[in-house]
N, C-alpha and C. Protein backbone atom coordinates (compact mmCIF):
# COMPACT_ATOMS: atom_id res chain seq x y z
N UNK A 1 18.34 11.26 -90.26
CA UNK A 1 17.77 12.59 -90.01
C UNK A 1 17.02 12.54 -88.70
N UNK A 2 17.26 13.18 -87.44
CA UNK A 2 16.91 13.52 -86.50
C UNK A 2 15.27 14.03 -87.01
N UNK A 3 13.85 13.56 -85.98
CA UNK A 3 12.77 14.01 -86.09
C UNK A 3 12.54 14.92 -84.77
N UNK A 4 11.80 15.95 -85.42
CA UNK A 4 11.65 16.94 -84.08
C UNK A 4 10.98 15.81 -83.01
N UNK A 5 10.72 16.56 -81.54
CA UNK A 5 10.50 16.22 -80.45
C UNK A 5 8.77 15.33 -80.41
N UNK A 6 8.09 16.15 -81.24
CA UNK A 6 6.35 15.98 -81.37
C UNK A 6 6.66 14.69 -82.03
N UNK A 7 7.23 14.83 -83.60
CA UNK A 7 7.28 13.51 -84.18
C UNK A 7 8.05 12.66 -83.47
N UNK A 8 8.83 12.67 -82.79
CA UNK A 8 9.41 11.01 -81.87
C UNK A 8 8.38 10.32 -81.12
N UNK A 9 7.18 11.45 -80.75
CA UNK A 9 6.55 11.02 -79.77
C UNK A 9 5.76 10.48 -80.49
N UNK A 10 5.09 10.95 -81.59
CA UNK A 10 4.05 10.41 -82.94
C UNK A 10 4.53 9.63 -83.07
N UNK A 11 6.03 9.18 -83.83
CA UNK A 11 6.21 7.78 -84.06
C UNK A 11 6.69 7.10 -83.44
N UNK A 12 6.68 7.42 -82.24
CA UNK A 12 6.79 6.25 -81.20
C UNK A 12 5.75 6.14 -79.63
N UNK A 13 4.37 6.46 -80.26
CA UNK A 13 3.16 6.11 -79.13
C UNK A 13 4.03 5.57 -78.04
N UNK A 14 4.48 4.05 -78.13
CA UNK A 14 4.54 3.35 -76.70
C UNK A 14 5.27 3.98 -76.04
N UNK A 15 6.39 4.21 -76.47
CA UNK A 15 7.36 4.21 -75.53
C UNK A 15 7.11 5.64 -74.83
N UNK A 16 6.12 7.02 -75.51
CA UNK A 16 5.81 7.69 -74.61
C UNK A 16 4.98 7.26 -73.63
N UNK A 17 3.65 6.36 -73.62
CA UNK A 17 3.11 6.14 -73.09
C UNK A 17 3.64 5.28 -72.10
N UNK A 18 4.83 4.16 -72.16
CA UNK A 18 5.42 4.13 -71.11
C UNK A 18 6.60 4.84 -70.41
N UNK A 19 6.77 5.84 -70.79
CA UNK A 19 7.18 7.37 -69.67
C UNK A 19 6.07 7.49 -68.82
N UNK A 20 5.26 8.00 -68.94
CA UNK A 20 3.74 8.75 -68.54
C UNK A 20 3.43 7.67 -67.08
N UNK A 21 3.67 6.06 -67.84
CA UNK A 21 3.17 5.27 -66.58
C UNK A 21 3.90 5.00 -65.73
N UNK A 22 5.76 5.31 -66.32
CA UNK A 22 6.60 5.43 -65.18
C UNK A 22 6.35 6.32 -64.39
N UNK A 23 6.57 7.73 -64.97
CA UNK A 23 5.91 8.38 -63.75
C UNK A 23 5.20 8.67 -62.71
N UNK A 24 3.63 7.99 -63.48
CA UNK A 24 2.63 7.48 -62.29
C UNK A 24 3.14 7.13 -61.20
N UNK A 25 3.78 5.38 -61.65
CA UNK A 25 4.15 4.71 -60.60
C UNK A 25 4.82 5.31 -59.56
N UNK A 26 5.95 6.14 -60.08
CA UNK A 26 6.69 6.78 -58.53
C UNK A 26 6.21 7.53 -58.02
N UNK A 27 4.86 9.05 -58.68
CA UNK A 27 4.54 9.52 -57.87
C UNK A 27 3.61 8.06 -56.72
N UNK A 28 2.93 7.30 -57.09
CA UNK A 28 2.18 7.04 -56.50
C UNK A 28 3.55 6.03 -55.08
N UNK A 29 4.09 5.81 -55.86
CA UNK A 29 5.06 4.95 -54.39
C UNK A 29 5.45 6.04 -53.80
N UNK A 30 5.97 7.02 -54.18
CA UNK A 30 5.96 8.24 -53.23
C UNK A 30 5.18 8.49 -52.40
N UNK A 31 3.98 8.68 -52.78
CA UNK A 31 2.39 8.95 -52.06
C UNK A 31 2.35 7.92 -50.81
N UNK A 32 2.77 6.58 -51.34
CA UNK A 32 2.56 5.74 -50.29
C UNK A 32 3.70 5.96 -48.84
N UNK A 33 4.94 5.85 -49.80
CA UNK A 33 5.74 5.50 -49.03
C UNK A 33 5.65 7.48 -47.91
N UNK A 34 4.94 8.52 -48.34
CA UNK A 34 5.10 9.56 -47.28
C UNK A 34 4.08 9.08 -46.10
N UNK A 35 2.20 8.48 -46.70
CA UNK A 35 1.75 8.16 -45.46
C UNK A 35 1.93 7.21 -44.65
N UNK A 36 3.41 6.25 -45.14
CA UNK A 36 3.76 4.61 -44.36
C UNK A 36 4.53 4.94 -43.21
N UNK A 37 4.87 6.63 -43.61
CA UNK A 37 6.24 7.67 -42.56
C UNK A 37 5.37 8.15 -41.41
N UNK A 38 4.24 9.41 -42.34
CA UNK A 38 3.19 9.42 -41.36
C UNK A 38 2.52 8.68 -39.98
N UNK A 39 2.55 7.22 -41.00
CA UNK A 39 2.12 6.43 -39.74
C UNK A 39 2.84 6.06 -38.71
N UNK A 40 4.19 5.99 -39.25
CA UNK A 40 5.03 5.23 -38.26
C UNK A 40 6.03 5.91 -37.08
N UNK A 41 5.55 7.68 -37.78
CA UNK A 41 5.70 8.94 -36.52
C UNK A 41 4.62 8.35 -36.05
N UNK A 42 3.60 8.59 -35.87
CA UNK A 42 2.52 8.32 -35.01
C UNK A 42 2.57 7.40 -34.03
N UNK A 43 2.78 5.88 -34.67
CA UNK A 43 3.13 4.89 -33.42
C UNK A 43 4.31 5.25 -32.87
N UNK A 44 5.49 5.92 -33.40
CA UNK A 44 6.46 5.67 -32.85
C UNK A 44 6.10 7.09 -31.43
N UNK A 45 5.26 8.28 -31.91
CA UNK A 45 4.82 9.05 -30.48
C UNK A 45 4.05 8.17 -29.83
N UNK A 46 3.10 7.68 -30.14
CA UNK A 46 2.16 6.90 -29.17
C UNK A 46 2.89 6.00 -28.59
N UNK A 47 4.35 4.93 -28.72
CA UNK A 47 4.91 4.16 -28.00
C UNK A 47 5.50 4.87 -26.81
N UNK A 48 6.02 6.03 -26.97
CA UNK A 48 6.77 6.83 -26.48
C UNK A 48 6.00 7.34 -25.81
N UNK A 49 4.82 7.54 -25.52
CA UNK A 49 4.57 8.22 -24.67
C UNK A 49 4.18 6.89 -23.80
N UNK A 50 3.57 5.84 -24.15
CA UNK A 50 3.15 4.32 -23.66
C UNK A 50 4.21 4.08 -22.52
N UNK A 51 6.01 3.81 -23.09
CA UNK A 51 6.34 3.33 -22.09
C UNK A 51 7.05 4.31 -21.15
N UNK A 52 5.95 5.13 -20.54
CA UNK A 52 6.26 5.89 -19.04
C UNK A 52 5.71 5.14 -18.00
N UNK A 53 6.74 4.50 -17.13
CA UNK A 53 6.48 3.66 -16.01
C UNK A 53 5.52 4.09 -15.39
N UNK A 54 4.86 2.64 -14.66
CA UNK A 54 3.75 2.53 -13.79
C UNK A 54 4.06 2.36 -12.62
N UNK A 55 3.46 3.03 -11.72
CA UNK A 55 3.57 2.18 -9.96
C UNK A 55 1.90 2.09 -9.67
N UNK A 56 2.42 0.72 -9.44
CA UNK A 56 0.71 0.49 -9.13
C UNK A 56 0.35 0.05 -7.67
N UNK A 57 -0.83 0.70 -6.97
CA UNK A 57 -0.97 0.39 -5.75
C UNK A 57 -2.64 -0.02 -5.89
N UNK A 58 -2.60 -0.18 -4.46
CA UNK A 58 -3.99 -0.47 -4.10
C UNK A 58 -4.78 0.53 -3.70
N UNK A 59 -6.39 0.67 -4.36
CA UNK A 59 -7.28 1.57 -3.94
C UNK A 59 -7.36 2.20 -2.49
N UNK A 60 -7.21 1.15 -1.60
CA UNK A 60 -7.52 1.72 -0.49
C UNK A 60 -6.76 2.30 0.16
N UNK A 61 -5.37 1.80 -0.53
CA UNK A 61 -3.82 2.84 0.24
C UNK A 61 -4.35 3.88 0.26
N UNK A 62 -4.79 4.71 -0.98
CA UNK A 62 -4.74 6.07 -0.96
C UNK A 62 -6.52 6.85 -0.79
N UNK A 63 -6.60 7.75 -0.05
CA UNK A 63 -7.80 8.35 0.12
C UNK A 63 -8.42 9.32 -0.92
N UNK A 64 -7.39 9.53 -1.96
CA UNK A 64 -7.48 10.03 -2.97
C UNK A 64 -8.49 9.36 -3.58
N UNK A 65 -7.89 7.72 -3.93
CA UNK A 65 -8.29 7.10 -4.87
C UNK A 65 -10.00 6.75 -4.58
N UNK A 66 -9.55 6.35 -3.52
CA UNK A 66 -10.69 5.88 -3.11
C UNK A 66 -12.01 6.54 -3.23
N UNK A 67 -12.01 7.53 -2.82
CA UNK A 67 -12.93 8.67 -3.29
C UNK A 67 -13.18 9.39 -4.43
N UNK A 68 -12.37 9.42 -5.69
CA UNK A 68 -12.84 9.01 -6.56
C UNK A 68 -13.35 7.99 -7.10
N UNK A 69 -13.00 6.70 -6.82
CA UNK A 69 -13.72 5.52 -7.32
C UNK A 69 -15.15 5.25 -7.10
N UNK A 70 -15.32 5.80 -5.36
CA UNK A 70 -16.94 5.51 -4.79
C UNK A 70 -17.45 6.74 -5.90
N UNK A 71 -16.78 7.82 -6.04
CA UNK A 71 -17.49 8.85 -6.92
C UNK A 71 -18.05 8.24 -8.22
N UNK A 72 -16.99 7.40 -8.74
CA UNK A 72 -17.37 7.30 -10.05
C UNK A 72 -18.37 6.13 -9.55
N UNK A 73 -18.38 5.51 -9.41
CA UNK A 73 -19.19 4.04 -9.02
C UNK A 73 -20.48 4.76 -8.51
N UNK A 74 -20.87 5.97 -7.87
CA UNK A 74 -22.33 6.48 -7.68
C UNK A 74 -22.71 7.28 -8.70
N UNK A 75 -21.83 8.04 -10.06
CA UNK A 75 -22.06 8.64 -10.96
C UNK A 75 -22.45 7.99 -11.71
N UNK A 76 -21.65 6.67 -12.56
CA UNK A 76 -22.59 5.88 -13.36
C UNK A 76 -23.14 4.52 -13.06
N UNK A 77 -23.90 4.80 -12.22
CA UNK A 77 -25.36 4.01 -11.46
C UNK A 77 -26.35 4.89 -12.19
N UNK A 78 -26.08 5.98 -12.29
CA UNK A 78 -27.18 6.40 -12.38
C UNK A 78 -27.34 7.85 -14.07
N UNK A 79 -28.34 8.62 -14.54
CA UNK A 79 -27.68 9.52 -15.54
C UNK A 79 -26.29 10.39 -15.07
N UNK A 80 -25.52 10.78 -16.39
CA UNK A 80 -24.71 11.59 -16.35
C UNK A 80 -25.30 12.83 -15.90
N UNK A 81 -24.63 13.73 -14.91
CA UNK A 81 -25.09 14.90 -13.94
C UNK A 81 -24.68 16.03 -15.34
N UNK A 82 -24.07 16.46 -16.24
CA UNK A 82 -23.87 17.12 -17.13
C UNK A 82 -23.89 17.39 -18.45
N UNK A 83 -23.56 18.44 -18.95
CA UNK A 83 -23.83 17.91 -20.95
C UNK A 83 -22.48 18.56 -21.34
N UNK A 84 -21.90 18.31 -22.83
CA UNK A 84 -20.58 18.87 -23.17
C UNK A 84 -20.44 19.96 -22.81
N UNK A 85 -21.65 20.65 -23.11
CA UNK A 85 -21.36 22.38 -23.37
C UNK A 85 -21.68 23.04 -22.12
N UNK A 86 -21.65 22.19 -21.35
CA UNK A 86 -20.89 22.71 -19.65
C UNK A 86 -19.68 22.92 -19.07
N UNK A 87 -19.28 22.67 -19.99
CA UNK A 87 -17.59 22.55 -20.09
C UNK A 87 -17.07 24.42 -19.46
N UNK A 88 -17.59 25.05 -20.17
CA UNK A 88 -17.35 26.55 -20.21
C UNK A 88 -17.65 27.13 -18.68
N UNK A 89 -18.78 26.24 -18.36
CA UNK A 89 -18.67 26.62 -16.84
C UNK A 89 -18.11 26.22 -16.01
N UNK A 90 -18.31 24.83 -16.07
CA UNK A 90 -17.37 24.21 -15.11
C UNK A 90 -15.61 24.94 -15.23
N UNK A 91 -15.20 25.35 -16.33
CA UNK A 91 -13.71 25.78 -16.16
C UNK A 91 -13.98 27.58 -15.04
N UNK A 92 -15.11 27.92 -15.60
CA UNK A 92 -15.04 29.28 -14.84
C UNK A 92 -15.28 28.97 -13.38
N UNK A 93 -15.60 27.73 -13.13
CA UNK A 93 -15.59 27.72 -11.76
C UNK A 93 -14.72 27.28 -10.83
N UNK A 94 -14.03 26.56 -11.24
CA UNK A 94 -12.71 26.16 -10.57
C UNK A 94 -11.59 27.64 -10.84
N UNK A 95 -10.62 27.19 -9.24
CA UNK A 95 -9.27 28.29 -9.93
C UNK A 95 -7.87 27.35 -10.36
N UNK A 96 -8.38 26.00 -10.84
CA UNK A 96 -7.67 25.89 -11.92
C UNK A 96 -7.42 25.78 -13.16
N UNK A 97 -6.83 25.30 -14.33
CA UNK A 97 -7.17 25.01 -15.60
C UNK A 97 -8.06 23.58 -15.52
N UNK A 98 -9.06 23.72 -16.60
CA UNK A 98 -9.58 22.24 -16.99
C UNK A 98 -9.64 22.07 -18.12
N UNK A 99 -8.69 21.18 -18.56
CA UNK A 99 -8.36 20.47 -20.17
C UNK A 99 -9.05 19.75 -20.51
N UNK A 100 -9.47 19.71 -21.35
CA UNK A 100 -10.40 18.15 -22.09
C UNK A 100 -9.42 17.47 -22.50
N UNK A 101 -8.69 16.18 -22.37
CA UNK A 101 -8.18 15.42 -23.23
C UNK A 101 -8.32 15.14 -24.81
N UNK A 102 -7.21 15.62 -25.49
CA UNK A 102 -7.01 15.47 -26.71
C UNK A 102 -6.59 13.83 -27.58
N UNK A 103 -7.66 13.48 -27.91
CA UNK A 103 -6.88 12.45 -28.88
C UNK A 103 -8.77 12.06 -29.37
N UNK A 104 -7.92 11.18 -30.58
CA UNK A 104 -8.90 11.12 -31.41
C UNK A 104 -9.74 9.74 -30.99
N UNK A 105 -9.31 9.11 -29.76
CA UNK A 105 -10.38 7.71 -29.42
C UNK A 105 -11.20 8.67 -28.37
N UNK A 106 -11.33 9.64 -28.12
CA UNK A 106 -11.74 10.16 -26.93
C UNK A 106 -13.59 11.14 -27.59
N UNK A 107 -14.88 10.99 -27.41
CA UNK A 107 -16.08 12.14 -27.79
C UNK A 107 -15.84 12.67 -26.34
N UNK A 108 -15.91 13.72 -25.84
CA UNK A 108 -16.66 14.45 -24.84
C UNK A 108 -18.22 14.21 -25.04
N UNK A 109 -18.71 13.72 -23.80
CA UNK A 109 -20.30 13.55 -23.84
C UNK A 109 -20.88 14.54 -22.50
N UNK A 110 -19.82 14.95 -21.52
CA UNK A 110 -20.53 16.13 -20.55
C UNK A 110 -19.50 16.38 -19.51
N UNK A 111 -19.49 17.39 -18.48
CA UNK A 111 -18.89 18.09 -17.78
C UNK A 111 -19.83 18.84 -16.80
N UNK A 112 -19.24 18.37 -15.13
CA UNK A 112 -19.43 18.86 -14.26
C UNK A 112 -18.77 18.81 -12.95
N UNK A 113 -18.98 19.88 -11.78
CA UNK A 113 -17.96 19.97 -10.85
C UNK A 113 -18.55 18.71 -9.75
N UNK A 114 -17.80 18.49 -8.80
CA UNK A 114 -17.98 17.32 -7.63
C UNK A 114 -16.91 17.91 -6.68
N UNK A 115 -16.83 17.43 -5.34
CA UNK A 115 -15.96 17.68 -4.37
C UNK A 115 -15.39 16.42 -3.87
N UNK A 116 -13.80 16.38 -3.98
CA UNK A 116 -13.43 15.18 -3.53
C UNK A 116 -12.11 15.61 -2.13
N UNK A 117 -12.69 15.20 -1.02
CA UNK A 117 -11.91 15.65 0.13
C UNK A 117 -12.07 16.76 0.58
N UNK A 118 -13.06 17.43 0.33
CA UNK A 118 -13.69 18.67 0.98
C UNK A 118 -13.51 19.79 -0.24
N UNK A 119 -12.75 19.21 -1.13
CA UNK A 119 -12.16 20.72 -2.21
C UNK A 119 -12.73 19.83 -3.49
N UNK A 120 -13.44 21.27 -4.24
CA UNK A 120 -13.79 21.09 -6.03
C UNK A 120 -12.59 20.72 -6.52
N UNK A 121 -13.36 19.53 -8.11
CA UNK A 121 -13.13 18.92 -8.75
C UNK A 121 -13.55 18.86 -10.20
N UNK A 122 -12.91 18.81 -11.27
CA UNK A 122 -14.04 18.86 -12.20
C UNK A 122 -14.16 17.32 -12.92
N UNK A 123 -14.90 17.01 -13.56
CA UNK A 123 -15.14 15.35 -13.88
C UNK A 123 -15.89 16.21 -15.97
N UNK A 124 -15.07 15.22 -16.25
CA UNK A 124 -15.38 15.01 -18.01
C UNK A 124 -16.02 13.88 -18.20
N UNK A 125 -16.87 13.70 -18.64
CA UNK A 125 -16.97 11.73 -19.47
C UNK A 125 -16.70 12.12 -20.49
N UNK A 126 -16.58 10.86 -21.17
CA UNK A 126 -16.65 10.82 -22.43
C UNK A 126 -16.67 9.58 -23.12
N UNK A 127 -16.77 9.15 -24.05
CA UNK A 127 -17.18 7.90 -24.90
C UNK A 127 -16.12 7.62 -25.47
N UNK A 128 -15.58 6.28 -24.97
CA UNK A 128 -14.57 5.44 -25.85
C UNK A 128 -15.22 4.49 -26.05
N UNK A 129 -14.92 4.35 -27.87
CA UNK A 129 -15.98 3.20 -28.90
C UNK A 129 -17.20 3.10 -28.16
N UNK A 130 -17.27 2.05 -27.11
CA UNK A 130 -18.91 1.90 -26.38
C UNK A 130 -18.69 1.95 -24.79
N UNK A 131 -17.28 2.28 -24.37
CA UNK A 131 -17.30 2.44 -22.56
C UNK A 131 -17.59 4.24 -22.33
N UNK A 132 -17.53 3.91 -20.92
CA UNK A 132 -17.69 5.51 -20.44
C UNK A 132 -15.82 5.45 -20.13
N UNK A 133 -15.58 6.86 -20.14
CA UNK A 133 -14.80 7.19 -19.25
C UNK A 133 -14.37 8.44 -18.48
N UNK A 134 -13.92 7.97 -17.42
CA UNK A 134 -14.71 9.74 -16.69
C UNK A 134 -12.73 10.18 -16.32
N UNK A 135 -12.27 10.99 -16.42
CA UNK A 135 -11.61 12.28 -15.80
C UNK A 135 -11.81 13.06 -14.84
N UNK A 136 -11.21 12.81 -14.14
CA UNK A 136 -11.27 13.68 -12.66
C UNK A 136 -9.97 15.26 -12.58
N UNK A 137 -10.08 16.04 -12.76
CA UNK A 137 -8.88 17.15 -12.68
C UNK A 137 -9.18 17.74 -11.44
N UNK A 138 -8.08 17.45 -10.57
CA UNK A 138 -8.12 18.30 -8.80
C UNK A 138 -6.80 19.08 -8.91
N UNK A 139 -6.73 19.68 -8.05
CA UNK A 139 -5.97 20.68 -8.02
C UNK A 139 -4.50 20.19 -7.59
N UNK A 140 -3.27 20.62 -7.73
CA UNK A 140 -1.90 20.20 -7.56
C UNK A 140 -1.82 19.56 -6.07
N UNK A 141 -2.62 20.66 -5.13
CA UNK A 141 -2.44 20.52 -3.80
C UNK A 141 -2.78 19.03 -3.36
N UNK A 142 -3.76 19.01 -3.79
CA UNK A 142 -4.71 17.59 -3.44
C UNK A 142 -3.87 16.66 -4.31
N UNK A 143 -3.78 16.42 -4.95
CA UNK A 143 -3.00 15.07 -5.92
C UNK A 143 -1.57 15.41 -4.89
N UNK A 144 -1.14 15.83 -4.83
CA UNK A 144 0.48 16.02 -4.29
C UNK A 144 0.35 15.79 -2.60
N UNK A 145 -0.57 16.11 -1.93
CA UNK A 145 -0.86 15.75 -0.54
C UNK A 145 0.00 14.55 -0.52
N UNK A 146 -0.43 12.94 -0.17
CA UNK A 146 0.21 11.84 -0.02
C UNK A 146 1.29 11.53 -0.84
N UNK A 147 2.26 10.96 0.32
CA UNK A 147 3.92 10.79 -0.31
C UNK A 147 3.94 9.92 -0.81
N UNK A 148 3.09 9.08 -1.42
CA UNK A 148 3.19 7.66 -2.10
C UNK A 148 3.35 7.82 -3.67
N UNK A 149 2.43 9.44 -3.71
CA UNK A 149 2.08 9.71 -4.56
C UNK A 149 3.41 11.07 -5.16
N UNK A 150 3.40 11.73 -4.42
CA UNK A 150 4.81 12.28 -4.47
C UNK A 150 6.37 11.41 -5.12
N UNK A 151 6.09 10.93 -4.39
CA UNK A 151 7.25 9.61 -4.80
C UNK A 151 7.21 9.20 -6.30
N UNK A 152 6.02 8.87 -6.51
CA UNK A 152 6.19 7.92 -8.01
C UNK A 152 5.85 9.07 -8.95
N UNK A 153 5.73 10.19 -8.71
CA UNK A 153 5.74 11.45 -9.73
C UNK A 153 7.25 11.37 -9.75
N UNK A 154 8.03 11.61 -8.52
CA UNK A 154 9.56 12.38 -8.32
C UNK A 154 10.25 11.60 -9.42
N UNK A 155 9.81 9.87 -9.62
CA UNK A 155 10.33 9.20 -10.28
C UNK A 155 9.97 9.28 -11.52
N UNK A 156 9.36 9.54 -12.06
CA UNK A 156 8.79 9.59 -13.51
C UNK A 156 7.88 8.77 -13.75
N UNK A 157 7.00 8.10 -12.73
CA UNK A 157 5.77 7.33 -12.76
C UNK A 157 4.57 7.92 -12.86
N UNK A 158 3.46 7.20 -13.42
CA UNK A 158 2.24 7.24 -13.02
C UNK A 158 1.76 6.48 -11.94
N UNK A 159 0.83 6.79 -11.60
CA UNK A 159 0.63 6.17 -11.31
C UNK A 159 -1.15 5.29 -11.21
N UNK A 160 -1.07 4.06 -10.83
CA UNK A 160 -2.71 3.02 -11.69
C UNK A 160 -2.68 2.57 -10.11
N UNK A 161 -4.61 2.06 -10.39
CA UNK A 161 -4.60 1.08 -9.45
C UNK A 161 -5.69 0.01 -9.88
N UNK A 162 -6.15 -0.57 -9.82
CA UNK A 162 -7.61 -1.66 -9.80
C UNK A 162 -7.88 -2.03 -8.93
N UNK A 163 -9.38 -2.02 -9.13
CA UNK A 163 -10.33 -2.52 -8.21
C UNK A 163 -11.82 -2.94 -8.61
N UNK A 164 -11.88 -4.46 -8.76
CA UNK A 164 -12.59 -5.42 -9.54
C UNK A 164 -12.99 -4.55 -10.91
N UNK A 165 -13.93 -4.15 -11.20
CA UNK A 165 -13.95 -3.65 -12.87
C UNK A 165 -13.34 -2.72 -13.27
N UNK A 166 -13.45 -1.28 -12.20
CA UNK A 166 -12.68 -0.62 -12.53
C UNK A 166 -10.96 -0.20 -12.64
N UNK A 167 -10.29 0.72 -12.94
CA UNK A 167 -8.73 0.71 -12.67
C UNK A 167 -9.02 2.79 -13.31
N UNK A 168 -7.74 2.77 -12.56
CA UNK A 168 -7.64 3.95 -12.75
C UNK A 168 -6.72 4.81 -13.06
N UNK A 169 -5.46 5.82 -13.39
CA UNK A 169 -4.83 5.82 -13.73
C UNK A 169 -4.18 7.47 -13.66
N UNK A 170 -3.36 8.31 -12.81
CA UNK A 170 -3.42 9.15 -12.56
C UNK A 170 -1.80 9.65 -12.99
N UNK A 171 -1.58 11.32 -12.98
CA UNK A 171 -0.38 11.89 -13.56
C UNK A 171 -0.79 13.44 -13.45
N UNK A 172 0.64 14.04 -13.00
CA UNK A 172 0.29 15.62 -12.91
C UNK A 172 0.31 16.35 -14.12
N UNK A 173 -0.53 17.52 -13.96
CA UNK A 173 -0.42 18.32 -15.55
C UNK A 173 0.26 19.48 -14.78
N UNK A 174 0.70 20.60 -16.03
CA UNK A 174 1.59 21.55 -15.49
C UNK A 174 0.63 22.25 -14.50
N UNK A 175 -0.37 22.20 -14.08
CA UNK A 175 -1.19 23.29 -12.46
C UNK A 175 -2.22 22.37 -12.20
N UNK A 176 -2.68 21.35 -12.49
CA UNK A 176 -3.25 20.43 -11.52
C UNK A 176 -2.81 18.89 -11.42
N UNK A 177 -3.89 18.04 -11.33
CA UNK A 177 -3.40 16.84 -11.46
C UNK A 177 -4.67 15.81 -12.36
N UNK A 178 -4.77 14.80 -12.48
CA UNK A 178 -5.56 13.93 -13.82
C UNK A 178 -5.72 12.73 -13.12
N UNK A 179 -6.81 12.08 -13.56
CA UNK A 179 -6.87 11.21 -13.05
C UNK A 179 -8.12 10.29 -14.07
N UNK A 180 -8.60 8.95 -14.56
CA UNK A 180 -8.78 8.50 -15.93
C UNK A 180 -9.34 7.11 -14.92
N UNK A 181 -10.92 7.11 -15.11
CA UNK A 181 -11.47 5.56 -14.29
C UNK A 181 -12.04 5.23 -15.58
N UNK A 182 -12.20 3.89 -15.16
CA UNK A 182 -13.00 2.71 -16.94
C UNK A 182 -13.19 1.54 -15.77
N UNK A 183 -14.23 1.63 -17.06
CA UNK A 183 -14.47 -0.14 -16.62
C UNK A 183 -13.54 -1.21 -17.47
N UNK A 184 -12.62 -1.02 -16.93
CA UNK A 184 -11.10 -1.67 -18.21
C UNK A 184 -10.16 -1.98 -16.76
N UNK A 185 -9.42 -2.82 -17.84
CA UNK A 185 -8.38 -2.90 -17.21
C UNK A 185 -7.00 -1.62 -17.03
N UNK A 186 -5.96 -2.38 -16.36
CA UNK A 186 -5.29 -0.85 -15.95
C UNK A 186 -4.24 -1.36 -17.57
N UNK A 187 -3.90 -1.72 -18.35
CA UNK A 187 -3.19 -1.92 -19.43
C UNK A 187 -3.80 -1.59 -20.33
N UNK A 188 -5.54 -1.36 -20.63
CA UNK A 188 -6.49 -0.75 -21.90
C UNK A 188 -6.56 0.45 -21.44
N UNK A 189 -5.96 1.05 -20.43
CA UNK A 189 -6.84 2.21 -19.63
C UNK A 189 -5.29 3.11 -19.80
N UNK A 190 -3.80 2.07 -20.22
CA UNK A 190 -2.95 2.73 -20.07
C UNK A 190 -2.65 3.22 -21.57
N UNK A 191 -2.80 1.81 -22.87
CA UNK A 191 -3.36 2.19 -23.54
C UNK A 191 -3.66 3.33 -24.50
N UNK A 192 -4.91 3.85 -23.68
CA UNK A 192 -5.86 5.22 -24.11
C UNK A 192 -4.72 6.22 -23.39
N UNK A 193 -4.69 6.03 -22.53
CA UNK A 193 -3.44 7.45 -22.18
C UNK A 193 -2.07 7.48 -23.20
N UNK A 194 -1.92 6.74 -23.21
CA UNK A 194 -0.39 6.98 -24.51
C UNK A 194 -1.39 7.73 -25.60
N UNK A 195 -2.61 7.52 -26.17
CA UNK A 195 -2.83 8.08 -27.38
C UNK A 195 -3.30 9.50 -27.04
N UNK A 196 -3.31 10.05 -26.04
CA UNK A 196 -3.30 11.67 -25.42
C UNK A 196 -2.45 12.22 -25.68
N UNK A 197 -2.97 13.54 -26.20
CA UNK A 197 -1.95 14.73 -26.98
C UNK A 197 -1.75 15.69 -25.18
N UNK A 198 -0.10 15.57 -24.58
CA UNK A 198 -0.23 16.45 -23.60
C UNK A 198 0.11 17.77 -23.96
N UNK A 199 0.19 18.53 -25.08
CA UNK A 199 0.61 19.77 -25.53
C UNK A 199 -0.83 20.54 -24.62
């Protein structure tokens, strides 16, 4: 005699109770196995954006560089010239866009303008784990001036340079240009740029 559905389960506790824990188990390997996917989009964008070639030169080739570097090297000697929530001005004052860099190793700690080569600039710091790091955004004209620099854009480069602590690390955005100093090397400094959201 066949027992209804309730009584199979009455007289047979275990074997419902091991249904119940099968189930567990797969939702939970499920669970795992979606954030093991999660993660491994993630590195697999962050590699991808990592290996975009480098051309690396020397500071003093370029007058660009250089003048940002003495910039940054007299900025933190001494306090930061700005606070985050300067941000709003500093963009109304330039006529170009100024982005904050997106990614999650990156605090904004302040924002303000500087002149590099006779034309405004805007400069971000911000706090990675315990370094500074400052952002420079100049305008297309100025980053695109020197053909050295022309060149290793045309190619799909960035382009880095070092010079004793610091290194630096530059690339055009769609209406200006970027530019990323640390007291790092140019491979920790390249790094932090792969984990930048350029949307």
């Amino acid at each position: 005699i066949a027992l209804p559905a309730d009584a199979a389960q009455t007289a047979h506790p275990l074997t419902w109770m091991r249904s119940i824990s099968s189930a567990s188990r797969v939702v939970a390997s499920l669970a795992i196995a979606a954030t093991l996917l999660a993660g491994f989009g993630w590195w697999r964008g962050a590699r991808d954006r990592s290996v975009v070639p480098m051309t690396v030169v020397s500071v003093p080739s370029l007058v660009l560089f250089s003048e940002v570097l003495d910039d940054y090297r007299r900025v933190t000697a001494t306090e930061l010239p700005g606070r985050s929530r300067d941000l709003a001005t500093v963009r109304a004052a330039l006529p170009f866009p100024v982005r904050a860099l997106v990614t999650p190793e990156l605090r904004l700690l302040a924002a303000w303008t500087t002149d590099l080569r006779g034309e405004p600039a805007a400069v971000l710091a911000y706090r990675w784990n315990n370094q500074l790091v400052l952002q420079y955004i100049v305008s297309e004209q100025l980053l695109f001036r020197p053909p050295e620099i022309r060149r290793a854009f045309a190619d799909g480069h960035r382009l880095a340079a070092q010079s004793g602590r610091q290194s630096m690390i530059a690339w055009p955005a769609p209406a200006s240009g970027e530019l990323l100093v640390a007291d790092v090397s140019v491979n920790a400094l390249a790094l932090l740029r792969a984990t930048i959201d350029d949307r």
